[in-house]
C-alpha atoms as a PDB file:
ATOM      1  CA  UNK A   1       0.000   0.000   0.000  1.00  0.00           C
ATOM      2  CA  UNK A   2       1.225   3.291  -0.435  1.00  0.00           C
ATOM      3  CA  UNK A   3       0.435   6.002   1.909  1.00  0.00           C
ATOM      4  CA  UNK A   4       1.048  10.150   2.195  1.00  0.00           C
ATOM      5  CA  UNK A   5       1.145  12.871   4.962  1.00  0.00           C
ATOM      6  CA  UNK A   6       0.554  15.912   4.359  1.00  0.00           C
ATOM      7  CA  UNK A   7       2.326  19.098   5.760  1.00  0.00           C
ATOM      8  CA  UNK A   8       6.360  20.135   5.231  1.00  0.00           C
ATOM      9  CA  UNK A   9       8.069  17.586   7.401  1.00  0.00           C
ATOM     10  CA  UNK A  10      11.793  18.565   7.189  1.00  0.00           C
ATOM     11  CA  UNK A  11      14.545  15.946   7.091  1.00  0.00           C
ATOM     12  CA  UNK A  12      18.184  15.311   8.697  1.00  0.00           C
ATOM     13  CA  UNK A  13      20.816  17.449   6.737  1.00  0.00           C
ATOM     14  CA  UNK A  14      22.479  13.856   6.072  1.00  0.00           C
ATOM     15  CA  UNK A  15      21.580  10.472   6.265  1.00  0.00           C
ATOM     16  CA  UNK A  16      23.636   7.803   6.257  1.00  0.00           C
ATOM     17  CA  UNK A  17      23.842   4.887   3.026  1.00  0.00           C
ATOM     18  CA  UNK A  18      24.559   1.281   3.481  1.00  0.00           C
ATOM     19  CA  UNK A  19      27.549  -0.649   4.501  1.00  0.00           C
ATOM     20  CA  UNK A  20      29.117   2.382   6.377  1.00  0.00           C
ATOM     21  CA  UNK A  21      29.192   3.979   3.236  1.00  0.00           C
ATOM     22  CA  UNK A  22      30.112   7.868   3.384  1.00  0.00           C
ATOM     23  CA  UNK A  23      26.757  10.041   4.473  1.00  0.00           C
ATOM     24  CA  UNK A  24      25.014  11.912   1.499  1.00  0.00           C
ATOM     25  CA  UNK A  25      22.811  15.101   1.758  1.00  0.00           C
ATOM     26  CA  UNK A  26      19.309  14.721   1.764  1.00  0.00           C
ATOM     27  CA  UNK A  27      16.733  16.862   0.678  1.00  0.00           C
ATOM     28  CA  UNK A  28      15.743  19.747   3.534  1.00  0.00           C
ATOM     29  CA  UNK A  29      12.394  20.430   3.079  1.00  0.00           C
ATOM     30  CA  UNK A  30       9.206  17.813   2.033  1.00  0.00           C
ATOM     31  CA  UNK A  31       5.884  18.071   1.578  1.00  0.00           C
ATOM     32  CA  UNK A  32       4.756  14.672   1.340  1.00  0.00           C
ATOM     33  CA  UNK A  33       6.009  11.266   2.551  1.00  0.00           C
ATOM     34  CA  UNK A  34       5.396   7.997   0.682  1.00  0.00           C
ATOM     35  CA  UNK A  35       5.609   4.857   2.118  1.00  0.00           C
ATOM     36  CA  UNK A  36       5.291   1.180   0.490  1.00  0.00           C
ATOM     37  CA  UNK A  37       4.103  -2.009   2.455  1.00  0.00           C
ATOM     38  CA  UNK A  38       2.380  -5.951   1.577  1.00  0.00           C
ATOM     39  CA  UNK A  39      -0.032  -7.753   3.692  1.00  0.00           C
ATOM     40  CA  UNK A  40      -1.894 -10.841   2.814  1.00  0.00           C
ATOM     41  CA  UNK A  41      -5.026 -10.525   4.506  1.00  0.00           C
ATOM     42  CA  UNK A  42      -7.894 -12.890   5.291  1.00  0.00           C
ATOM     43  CA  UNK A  43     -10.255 -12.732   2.384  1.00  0.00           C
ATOM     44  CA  UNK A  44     -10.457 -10.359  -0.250  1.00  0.00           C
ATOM     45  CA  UNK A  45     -13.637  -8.941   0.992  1.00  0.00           C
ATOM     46  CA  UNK A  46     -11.655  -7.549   4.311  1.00  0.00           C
ATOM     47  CA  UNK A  47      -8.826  -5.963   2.125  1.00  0.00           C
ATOM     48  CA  UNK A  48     -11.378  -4.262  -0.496  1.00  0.00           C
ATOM     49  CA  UNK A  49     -13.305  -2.804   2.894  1.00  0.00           C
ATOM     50  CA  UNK A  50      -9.718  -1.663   4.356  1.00  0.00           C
ATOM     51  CA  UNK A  51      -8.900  -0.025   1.010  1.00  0.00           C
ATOM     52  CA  UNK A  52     -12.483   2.168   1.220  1.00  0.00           C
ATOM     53  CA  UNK A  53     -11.770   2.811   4.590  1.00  0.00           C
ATOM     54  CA  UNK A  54      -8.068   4.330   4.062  1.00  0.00           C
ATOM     55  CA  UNK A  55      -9.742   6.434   0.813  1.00  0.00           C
ATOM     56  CA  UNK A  56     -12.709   7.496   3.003  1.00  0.00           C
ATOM     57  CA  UNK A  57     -11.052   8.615   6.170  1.00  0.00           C
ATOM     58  CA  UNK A  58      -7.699   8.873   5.681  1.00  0.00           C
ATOM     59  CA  UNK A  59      -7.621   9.926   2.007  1.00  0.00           C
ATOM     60  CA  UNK A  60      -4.487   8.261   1.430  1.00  0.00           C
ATOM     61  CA  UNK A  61      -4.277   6.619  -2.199  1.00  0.00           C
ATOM     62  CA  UNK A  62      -3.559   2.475  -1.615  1.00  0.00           C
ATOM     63  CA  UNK A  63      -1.914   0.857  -4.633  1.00  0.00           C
ATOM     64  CA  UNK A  64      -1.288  -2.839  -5.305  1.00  0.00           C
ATOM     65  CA  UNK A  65       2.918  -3.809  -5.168  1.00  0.00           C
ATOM     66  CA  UNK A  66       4.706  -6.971  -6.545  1.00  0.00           C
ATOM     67  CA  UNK A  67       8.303  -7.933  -6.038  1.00  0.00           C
ATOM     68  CA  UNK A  68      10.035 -11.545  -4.595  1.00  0.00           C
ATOM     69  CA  UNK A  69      13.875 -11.781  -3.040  1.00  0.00           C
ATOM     70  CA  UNK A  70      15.018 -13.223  -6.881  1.00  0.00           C
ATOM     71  CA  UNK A  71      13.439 -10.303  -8.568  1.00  0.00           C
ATOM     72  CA  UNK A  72      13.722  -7.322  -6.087  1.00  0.00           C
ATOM     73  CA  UNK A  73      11.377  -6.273  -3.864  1.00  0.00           C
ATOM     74  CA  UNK A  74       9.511  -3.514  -5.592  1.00  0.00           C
ATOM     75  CA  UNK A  75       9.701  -4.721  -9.308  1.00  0.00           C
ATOM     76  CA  UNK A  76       6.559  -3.726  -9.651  1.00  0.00           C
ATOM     77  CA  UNK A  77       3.833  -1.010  -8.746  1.00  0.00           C
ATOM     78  CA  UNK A  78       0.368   1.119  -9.885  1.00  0.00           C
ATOM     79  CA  UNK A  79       0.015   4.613 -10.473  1.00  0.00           C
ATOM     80  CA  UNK A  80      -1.606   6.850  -9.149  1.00  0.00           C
ATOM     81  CA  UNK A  81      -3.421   7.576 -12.264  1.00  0.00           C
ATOM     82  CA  UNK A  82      -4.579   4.091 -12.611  1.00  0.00           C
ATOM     83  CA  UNK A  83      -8.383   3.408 -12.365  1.00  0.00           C
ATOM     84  CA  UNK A  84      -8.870   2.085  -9.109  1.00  0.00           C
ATOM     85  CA  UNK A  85      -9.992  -1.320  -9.096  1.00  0.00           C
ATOM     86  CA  UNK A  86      -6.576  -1.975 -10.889  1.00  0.00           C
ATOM     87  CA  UNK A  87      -4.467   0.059  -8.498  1.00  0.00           C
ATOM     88  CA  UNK A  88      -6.163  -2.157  -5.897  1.00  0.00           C
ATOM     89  CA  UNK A  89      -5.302  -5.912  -7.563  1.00  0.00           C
ATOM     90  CA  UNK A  90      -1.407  -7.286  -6.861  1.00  0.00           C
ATOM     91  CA  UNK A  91       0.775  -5.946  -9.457  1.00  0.00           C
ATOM     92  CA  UNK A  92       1.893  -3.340 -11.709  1.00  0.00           C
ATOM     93  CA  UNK A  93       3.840  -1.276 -13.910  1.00  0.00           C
ATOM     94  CA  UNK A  94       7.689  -2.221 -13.770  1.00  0.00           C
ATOM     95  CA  UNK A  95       9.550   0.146 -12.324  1.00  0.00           C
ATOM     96  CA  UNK A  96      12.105   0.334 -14.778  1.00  0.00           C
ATOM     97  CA  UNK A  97      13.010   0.257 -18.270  1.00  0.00           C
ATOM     98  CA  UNK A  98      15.408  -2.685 -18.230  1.00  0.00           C
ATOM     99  CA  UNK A  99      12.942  -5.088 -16.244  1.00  0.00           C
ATOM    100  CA  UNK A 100      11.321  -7.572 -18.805  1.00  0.00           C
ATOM    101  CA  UNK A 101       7.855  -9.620 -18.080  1.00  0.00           C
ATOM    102  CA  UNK A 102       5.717 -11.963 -20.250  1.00  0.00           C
ATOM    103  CA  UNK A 103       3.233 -14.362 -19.379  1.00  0.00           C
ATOM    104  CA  UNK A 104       3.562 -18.170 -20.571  1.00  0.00           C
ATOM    105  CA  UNK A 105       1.808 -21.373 -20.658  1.00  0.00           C
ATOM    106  CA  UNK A 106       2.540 -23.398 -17.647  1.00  0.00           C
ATOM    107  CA  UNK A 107       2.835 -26.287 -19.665  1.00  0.00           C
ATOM    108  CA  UNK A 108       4.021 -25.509 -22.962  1.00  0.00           C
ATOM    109  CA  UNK A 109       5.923 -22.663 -22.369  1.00  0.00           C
ATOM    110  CA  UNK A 110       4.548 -20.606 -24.922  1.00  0.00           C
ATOM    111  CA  UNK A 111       4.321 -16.733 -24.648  1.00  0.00           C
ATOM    112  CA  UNK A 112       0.460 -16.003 -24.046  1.00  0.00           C
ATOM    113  CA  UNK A 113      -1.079 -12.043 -25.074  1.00  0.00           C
ATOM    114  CA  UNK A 114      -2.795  -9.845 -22.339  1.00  0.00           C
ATOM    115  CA  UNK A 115      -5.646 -11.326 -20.397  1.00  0.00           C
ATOM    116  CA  UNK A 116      -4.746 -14.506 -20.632  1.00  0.00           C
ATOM    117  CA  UNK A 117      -3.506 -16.534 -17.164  1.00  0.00           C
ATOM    118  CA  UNK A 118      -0.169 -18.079 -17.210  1.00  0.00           C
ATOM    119  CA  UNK A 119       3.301 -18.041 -15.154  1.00  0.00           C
ATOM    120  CA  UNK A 120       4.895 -14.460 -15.136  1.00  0.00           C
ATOM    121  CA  UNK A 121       8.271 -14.628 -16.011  1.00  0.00           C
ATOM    122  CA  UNK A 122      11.075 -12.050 -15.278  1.00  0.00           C
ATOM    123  CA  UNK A 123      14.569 -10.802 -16.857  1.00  0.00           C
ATOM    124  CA  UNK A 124      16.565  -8.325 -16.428  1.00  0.00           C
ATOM    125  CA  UNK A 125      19.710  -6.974 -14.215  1.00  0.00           C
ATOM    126  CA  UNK A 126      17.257  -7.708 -11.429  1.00  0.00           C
ATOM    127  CA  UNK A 127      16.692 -10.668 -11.646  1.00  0.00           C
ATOM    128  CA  UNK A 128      19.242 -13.387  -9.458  1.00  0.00           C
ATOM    129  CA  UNK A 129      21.731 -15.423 -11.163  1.00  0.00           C
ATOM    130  CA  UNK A 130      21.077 -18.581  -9.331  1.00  0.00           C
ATOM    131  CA  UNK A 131      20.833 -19.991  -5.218  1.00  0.00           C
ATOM    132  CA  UNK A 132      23.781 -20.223  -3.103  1.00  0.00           C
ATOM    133  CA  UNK A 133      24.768 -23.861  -2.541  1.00  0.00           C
ATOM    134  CA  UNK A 134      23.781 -24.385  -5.949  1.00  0.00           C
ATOM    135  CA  UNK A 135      20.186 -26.080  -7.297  1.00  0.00           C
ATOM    136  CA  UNK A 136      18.054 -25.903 -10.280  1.00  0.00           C
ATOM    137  CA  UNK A 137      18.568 -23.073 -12.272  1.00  0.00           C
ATOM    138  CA  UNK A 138      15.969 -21.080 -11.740  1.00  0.00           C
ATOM    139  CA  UNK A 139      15.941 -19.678 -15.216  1.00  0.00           C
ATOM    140  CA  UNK A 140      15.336 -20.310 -18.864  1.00  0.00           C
ATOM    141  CA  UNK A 141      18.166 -20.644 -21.450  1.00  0.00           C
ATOM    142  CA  UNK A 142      17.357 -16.887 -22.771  1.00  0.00           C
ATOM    143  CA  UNK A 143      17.297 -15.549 -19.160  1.00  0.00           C
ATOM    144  CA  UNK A 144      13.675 -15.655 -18.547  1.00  0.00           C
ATOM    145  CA  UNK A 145      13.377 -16.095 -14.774  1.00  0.00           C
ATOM    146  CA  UNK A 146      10.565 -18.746 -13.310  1.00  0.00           C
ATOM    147  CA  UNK A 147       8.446 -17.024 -10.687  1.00  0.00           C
ATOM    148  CA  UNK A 148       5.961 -19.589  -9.986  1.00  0.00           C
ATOM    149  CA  UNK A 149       3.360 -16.790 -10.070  1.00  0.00           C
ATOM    150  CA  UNK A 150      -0.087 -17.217 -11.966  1.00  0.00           C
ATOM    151  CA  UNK A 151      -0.434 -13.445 -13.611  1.00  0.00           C
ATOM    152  CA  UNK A 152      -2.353 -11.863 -16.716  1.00  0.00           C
ATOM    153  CA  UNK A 153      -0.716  -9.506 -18.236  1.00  0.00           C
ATOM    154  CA  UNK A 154      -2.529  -6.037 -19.023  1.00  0.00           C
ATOM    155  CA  UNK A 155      -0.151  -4.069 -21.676  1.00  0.00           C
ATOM    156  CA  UNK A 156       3.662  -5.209 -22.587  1.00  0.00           C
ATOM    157  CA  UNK A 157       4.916  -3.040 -19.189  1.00  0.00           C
ATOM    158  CA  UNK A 158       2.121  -3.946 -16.739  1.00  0.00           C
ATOM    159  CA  UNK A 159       0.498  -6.998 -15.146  1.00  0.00           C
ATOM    160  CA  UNK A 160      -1.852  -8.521 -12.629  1.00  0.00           C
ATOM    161  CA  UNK A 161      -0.358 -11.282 -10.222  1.00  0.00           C
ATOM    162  CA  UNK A 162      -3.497 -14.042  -9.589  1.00  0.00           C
ATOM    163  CA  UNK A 163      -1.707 -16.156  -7.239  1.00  0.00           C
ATOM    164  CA  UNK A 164       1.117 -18.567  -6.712  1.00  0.00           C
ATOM    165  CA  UNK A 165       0.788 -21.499  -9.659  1.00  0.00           C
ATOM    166  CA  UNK A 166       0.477 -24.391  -6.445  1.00  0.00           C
ATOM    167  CA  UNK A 167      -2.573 -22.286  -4.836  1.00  0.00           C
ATOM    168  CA  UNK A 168      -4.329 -22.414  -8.163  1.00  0.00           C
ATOM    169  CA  UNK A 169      -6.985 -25.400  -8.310  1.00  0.00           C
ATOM    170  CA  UNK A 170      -7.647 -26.368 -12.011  1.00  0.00           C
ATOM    171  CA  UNK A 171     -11.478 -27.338 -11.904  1.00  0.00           C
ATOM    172  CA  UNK A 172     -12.965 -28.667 -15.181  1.00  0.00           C
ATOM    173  CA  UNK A 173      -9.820 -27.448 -17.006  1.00  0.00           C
ATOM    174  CA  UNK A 174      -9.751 -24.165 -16.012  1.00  0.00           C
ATOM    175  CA  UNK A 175      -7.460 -22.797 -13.687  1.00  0.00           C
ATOM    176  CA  UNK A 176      -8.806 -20.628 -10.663  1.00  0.00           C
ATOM    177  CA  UNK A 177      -7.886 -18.973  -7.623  1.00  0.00           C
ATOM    178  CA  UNK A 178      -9.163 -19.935  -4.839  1.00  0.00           C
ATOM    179  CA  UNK A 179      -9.927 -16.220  -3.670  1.00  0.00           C
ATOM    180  CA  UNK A 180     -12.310 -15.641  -5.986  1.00  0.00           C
ATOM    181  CA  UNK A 181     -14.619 -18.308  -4.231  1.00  0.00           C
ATOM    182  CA  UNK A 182     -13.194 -16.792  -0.829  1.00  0.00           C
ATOM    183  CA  UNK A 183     -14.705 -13.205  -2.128  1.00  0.00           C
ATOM    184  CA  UNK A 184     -18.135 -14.569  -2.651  1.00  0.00           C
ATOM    185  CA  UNK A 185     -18.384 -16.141   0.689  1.00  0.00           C
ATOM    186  CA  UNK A 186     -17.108 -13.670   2.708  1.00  0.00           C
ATOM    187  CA  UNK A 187     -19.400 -10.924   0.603  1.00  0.00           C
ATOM    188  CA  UNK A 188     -22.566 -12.346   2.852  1.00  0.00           C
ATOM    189  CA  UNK A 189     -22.709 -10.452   6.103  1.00  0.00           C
ATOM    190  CA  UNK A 190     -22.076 -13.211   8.859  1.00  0.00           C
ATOM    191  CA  UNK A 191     -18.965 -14.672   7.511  1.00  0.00           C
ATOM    192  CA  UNK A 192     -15.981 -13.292   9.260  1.00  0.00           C
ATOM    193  CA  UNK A 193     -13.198 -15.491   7.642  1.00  0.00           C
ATOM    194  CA  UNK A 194     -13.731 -17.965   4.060  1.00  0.00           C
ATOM    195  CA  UNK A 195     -10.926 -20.127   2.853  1.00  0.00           C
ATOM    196  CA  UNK A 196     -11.003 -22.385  -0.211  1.00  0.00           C
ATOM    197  CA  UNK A 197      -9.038 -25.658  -0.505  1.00  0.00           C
ATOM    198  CA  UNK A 198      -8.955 -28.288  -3.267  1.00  0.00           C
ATOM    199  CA  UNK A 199      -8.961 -32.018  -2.759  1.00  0.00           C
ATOM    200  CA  UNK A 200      -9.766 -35.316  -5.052  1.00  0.00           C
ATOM    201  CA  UNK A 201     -12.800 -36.666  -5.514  1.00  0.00           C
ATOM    202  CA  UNK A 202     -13.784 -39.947  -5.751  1.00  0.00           C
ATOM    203  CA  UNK A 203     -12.886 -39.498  -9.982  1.00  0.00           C
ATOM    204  CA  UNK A 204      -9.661 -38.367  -9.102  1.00  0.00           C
ATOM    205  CA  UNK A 205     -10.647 -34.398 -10.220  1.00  0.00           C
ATOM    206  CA  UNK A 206     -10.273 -32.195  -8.188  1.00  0.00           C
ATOM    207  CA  UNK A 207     -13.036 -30.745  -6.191  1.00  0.00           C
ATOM    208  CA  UNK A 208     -13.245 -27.048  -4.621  1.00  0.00           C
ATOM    209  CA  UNK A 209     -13.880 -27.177  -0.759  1.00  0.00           C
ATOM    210  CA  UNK A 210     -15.151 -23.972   1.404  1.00  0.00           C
ATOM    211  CA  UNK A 211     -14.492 -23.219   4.954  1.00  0.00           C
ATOM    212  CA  UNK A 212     -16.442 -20.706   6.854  1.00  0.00           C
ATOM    213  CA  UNK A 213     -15.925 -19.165  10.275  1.00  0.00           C
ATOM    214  CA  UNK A 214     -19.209 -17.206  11.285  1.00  0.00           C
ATOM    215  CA  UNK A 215     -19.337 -13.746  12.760  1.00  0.00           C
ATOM    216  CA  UNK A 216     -19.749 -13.700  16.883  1.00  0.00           C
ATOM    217  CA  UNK A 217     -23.347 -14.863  17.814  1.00  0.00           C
ATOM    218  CA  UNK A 218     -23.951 -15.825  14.122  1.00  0.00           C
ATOM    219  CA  UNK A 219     -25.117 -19.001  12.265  1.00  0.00           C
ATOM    220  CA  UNK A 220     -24.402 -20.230   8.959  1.00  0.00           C
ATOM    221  CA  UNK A 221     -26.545 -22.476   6.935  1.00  0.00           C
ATOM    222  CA  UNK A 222     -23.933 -24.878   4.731  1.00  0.00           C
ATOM    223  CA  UNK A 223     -26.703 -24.849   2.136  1.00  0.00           C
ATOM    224  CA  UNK A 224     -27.459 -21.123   1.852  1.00  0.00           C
ATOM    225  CA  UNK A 225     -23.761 -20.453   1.384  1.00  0.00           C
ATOM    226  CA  UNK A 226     -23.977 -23.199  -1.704  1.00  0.00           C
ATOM    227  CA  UNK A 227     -26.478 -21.725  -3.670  1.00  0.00           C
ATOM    228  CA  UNK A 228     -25.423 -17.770  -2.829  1.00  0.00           C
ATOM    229  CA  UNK A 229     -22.116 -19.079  -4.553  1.00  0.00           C
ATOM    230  CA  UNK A 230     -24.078 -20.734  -7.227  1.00  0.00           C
ATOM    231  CA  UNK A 231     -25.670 -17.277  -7.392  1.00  0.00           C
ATOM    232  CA  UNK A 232     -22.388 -15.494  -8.321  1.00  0.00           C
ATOM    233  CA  UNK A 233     -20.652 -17.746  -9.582  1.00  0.00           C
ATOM    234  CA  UNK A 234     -19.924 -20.031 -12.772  1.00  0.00           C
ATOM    235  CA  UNK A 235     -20.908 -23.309 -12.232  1.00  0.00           C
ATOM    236  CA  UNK A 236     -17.447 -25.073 -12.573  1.00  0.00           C
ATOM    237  CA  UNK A 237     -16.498 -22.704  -9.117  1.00  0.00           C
ATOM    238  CA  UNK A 238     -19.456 -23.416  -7.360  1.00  0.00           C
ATOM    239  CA  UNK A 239     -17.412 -25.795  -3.728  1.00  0.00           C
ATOM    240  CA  UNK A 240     -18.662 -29.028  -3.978  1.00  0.00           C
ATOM    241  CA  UNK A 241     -19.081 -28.346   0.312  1.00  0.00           C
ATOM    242  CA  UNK A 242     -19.041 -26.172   2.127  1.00  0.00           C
ATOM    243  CA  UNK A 243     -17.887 -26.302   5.568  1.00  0.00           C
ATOM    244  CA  UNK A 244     -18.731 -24.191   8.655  1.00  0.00           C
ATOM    245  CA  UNK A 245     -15.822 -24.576  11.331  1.00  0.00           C
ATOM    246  CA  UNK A 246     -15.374 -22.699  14.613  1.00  0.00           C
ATOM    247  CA  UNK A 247     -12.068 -21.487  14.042  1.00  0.00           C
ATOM    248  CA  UNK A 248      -9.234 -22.114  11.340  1.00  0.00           C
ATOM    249  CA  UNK A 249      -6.362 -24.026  11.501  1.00  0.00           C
ATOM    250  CA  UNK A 250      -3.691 -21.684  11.954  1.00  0.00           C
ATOM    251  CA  UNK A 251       0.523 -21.620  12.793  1.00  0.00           C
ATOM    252  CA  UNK A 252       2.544 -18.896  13.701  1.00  0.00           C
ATOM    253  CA  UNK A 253       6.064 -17.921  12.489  1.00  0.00           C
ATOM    254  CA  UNK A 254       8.510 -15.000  11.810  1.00  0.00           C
ATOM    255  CA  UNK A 255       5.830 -13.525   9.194  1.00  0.00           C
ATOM    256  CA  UNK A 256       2.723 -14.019  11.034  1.00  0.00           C
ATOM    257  CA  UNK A 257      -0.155 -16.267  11.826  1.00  0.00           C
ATOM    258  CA  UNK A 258      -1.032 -18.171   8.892  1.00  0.00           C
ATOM    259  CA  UNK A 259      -4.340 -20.723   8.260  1.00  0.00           C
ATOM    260  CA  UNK A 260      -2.595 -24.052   7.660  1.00  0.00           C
ATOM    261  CA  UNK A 261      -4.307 -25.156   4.389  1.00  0.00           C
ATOM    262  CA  UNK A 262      -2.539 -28.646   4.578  1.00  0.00           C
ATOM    263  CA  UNK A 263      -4.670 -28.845   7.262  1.00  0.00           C
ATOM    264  CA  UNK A 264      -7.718 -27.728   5.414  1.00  0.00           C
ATOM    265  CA  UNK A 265      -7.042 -30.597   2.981  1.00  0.00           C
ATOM    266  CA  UNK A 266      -7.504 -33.467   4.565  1.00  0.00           C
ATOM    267  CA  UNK A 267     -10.385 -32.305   6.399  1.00  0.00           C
ATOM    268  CA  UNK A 268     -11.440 -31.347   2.494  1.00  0.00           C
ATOM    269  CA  UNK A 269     -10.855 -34.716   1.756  1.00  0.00           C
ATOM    270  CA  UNK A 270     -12.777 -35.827   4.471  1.00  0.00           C
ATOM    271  CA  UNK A 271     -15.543 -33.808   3.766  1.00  0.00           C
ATOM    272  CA  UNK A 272     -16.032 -35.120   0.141  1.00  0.00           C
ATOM    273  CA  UNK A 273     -15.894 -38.637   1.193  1.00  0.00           C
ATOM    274  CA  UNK A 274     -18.430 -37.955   3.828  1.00  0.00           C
ATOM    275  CA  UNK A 275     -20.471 -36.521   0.919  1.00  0.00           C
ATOM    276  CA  UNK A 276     -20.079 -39.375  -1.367  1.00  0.00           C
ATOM    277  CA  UNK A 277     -20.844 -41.499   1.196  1.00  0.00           C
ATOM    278  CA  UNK A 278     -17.208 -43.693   0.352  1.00  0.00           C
ATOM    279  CA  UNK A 279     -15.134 -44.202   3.303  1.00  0.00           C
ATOM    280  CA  UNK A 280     -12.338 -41.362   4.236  1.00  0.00           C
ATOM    281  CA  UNK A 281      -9.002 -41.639   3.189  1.00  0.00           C
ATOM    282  CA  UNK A 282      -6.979 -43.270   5.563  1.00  0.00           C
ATOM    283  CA  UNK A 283      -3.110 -42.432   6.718  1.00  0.00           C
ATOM    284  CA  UNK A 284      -0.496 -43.610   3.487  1.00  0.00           C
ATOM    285  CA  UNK A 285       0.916 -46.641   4.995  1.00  0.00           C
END
């Protein structure tokens, strides 16, 4: 997100760089501060309601960011200009010339036009040249640097980041992420938290699986939350189930508290067996 203050804050007359570098002068006066942050929050729904709130109260402009440690951490960013419900999605215009990105088929490899899903690729001077201790290279013979991101691109310099290729569940074919099934359930009032899994049914495809924690004092209805997705919805996104769970799984760790969607999965997989009526999947032994 990007955010600005107002006024004429002044600065130090130097600052110091990096690596006990010698200090440089910085500029004396400002009369606006910019500053440049990532979350992932809960649902979609929460984050769209955060960005309105910023707008209304704070009138601070909030802009969607991409960067990874192998391709620098700002590689990407919106305008200001930008209409915006695209400022708002993950993303953006490179931030410099040199920077490269296309979008390919997972599979084939072939380059795909804009608006079409596929893994962005990277090249450029910042992009890394491999992984200390050695590994896979992470890049293609003519430089173009894997990301493992799903991403459409929107014009030759600009892009929109879907989500990582292993979140994506391909239902019927088609690839999809699993927060656009999170937005629809979390759009109805009494859901406080939605989280979308994929598991096998018994046909071996796989199956989109919902997981609802109410509001306080609230109840959900499994069905009603089944056909408001079928109301939004195509029918290849619709969750096979729906579950509603007290809490979610969730671990915590040097960037946060995260749901634990391995978690999710097996109770996914449980939940489709229970509505096939087979028996659940057992441990592998």
């Amino acid at each position: 997100m990007i955010w600005r203050a107002t006024g004429s804050p002044t600065w130090p007359a130097a600052t110091t760089s990096g690596c006990g570098s010698p200090p440089r002068t910085a500029p004396a006066p400002a009369t606006s501060a910019r500053g440049v942050g990532g979350a992932s929050p809960t649902s979609r729904a929460a984050a769209a309601n955060s960005r309105r709130g910023r707008r209304t109260n704070f009138g601070t402009v909030v802009t969607g960011v991409y960067g990874s440690s192998e391709v620098f951490a700002l590689t990407a960013m919106w305008r200001r200009d930008e209409p915006a419900e695209r400022r708002w999605a993950p993303g953006g215009r490179l931030v410099h010339d040199d920077i490269e990105v296309w979008v390919v088929d997972a599979r084939s490899g072939a380059p795909l036009g804009p608006g079409r899903e596929g893994e962005l690729q990277f090249r450029g001077p910042n992009v890394v040249d491999g992984y200390l201790g050695g590994g896979p290279d992470p890049c293609t013979e003519d430089g173009w640097f894997h990301s493992g991101d799903l991403g459409v691109l929107v014009d030759q310099r600009a892009f929109r980041y879907v989500c990582r290729m292993g979140d994506a569940l391909r239902l019927r074919g088609f690839l999809v992420d699993p927060p656009e099934i999170e937005l629809r359930l979390a759009a109805l009032p009494d859901v406080r938290i939605a989280k979308v899994v994929g598991a096998s049914g018994g046909d071996g495809a796989t199956r989109a699986v919902g997981f609802v924690v109410a509001e306080p004092d609230r109840r959900l209805d499994p069905a009603r939350l089944l056909s408001w997705c079928a109301e939004g919805l195509a029918a290849f996104k619709v969750p096979a189930v729906v579950r509603v769970i007290n809490d979610m799984p969730t671990t915590s760790g040097t960037n946060g508290t995260k749901i634990r969607a391995v978690v999710l999965r097996e109770w996914a997989a449980a939940a489709l067996a229970d509505a096939a009526g087979a028996p659940r999947p057992g441990p592998a032994g």
